[in-house]
C-alpha atoms as a PDB file:
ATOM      1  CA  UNK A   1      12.517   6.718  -8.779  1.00  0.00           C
ATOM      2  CA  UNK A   2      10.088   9.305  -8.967  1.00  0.00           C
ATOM      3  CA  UNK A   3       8.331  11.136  -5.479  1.00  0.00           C
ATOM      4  CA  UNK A   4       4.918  11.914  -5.956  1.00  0.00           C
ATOM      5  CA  UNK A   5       4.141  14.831  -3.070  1.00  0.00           C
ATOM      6  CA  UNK A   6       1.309  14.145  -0.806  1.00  0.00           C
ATOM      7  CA  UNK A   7       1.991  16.661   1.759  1.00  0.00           C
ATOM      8  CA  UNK A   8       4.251  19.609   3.377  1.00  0.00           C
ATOM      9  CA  UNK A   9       3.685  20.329   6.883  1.00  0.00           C
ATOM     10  CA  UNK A  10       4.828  22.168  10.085  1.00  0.00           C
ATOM     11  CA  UNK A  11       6.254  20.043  12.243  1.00  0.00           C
ATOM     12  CA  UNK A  12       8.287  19.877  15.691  1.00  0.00           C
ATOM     13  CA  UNK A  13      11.710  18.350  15.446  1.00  0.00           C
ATOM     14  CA  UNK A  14      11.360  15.942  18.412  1.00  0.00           C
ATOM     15  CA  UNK A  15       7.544  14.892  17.926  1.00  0.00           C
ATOM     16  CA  UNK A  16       8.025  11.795  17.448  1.00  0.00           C
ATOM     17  CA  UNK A  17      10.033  10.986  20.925  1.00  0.00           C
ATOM     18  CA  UNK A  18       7.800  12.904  23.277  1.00  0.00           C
ATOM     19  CA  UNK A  19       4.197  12.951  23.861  1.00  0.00           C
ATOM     20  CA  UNK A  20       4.102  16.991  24.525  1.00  0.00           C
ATOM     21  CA  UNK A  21       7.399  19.040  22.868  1.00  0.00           C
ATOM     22  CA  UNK A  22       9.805  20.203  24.783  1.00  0.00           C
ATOM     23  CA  UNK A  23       9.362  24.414  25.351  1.00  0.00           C
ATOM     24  CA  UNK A  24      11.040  26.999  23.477  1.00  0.00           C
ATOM     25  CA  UNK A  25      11.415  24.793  20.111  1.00  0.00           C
ATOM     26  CA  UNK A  26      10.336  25.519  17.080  1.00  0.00           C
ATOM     27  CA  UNK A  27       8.100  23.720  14.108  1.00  0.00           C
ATOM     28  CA  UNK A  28       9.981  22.701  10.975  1.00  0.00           C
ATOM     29  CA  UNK A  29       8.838  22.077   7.736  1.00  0.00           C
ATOM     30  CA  UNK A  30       8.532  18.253   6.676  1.00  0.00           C
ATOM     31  CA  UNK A  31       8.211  16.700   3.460  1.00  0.00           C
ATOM     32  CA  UNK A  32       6.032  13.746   2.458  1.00  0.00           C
ATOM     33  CA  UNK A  33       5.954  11.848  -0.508  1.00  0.00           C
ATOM     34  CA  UNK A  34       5.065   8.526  -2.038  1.00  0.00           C
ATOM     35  CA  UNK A  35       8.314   7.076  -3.895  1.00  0.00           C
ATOM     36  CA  UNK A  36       7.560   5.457  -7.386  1.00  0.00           C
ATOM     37  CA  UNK A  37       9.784   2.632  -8.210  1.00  0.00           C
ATOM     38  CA  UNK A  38       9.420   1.882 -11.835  1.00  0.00           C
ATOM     39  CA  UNK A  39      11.245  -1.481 -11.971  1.00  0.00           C
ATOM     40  CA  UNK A  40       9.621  -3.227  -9.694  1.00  0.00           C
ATOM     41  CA  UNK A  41       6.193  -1.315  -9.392  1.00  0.00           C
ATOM     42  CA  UNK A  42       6.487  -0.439  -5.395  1.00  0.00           C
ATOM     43  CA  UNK A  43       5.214   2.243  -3.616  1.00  0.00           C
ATOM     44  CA  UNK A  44       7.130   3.495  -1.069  1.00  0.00           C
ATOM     45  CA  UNK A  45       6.018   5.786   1.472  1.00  0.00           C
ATOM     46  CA  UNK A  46       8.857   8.329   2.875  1.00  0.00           C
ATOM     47  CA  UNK A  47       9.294  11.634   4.577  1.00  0.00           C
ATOM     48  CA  UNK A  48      12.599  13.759   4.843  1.00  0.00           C
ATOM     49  CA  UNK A  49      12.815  17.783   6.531  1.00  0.00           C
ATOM     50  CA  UNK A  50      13.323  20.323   4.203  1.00  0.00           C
ATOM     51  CA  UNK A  51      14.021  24.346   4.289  1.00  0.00           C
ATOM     52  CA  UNK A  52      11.260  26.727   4.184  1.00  0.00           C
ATOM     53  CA  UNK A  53      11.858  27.773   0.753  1.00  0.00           C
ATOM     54  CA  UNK A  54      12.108  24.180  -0.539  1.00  0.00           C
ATOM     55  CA  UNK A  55       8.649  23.815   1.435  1.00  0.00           C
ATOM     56  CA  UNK A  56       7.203  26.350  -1.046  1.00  0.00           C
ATOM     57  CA  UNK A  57       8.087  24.819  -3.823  1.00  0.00           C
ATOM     58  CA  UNK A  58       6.735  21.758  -2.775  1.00  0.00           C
ATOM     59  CA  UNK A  59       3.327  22.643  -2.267  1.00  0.00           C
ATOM     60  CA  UNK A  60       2.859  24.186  -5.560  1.00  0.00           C
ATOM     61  CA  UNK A  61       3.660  20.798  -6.426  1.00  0.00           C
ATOM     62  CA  UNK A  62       1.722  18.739  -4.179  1.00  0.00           C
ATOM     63  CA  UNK A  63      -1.071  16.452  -5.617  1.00  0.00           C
ATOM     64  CA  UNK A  64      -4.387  15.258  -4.733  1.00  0.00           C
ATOM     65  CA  UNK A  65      -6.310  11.703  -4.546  1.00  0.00           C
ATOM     66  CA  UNK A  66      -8.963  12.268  -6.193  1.00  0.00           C
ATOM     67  CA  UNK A  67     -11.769   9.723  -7.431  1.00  0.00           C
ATOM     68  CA  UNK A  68     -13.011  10.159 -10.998  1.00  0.00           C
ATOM     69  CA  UNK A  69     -16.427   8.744 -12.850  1.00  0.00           C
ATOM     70  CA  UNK A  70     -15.769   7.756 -16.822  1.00  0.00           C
ATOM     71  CA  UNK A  71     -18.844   7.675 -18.924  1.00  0.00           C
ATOM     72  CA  UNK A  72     -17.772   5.582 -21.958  1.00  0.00           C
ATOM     73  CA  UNK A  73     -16.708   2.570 -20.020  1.00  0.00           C
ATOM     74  CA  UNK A  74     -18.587   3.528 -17.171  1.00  0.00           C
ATOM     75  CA  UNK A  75     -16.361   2.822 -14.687  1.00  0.00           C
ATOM     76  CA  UNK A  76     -14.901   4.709 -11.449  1.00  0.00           C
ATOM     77  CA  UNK A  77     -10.725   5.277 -11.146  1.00  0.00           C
ATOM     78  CA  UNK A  78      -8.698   6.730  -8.501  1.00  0.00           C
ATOM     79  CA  UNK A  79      -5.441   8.656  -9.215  1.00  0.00           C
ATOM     80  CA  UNK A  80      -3.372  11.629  -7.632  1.00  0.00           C
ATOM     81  CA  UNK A  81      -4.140  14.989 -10.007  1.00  0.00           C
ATOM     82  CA  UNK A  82      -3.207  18.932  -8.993  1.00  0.00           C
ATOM     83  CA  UNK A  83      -5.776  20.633  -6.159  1.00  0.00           C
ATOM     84  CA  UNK A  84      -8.517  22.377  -8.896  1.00  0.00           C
ATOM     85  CA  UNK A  85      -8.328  19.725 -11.369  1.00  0.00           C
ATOM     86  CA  UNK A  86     -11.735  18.865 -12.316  1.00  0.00           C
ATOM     87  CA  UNK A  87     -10.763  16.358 -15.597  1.00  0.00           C
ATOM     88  CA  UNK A  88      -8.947  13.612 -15.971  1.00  0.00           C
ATOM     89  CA  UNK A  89      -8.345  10.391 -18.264  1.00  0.00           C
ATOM     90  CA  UNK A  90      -9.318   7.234 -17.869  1.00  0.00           C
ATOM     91  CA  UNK A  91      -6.698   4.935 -17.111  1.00  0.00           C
ATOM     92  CA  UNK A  92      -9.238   1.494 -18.391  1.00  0.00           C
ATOM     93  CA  UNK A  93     -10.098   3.639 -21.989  1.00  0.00           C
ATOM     94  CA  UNK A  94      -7.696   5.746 -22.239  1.00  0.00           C
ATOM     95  CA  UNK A  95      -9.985   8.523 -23.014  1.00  0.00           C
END
């Protein structure tokens, strides 16, 4: 399986329990990523708490959804590319 990083944020340990966190806690770094199964073709959506340092890493990482125009078959394709990526190829042509 392969985990495709969509985003690495700051967040509180018990957010999900409480409406307001409790005081005097701090944010944590959380990890999520879309999980690639290859056998069956599934997309899994997950999240898991990392380290700080780990959190680094992982937004060098990260990727984008980005939409992209292709001339010679003049069609329009969506995929997941780095932040400044301006290119792409087509996933119809193969160009």
């Amino acid at each position: 399986m392969q985990k495709v990083t969509v985003g690495v944020y700051k967040s509180y340990k018990n957010a999900g329990n409480l409406r307001f966190p409790k005081t005097n806690t701090k944010k944590h770094w959380k990890h999520y990523f879309i999980e690639i199964d290859e056998d069956d073709d599934e997309l899994y959506f997950g999240s898991e708490w990392v380290s700080a340092l780990k959190a680094v890493v992982l937004k060098r990482r990260q990727l984008y959804k980005k939409q992209f125009y292709c001339g010679n078959c003049e069609s329009n394709f969506t995929t997941y590319v780095k932040k400044n990526q301006t290119e792409c190829k087509c996933i119809n042509c193969e160009e």
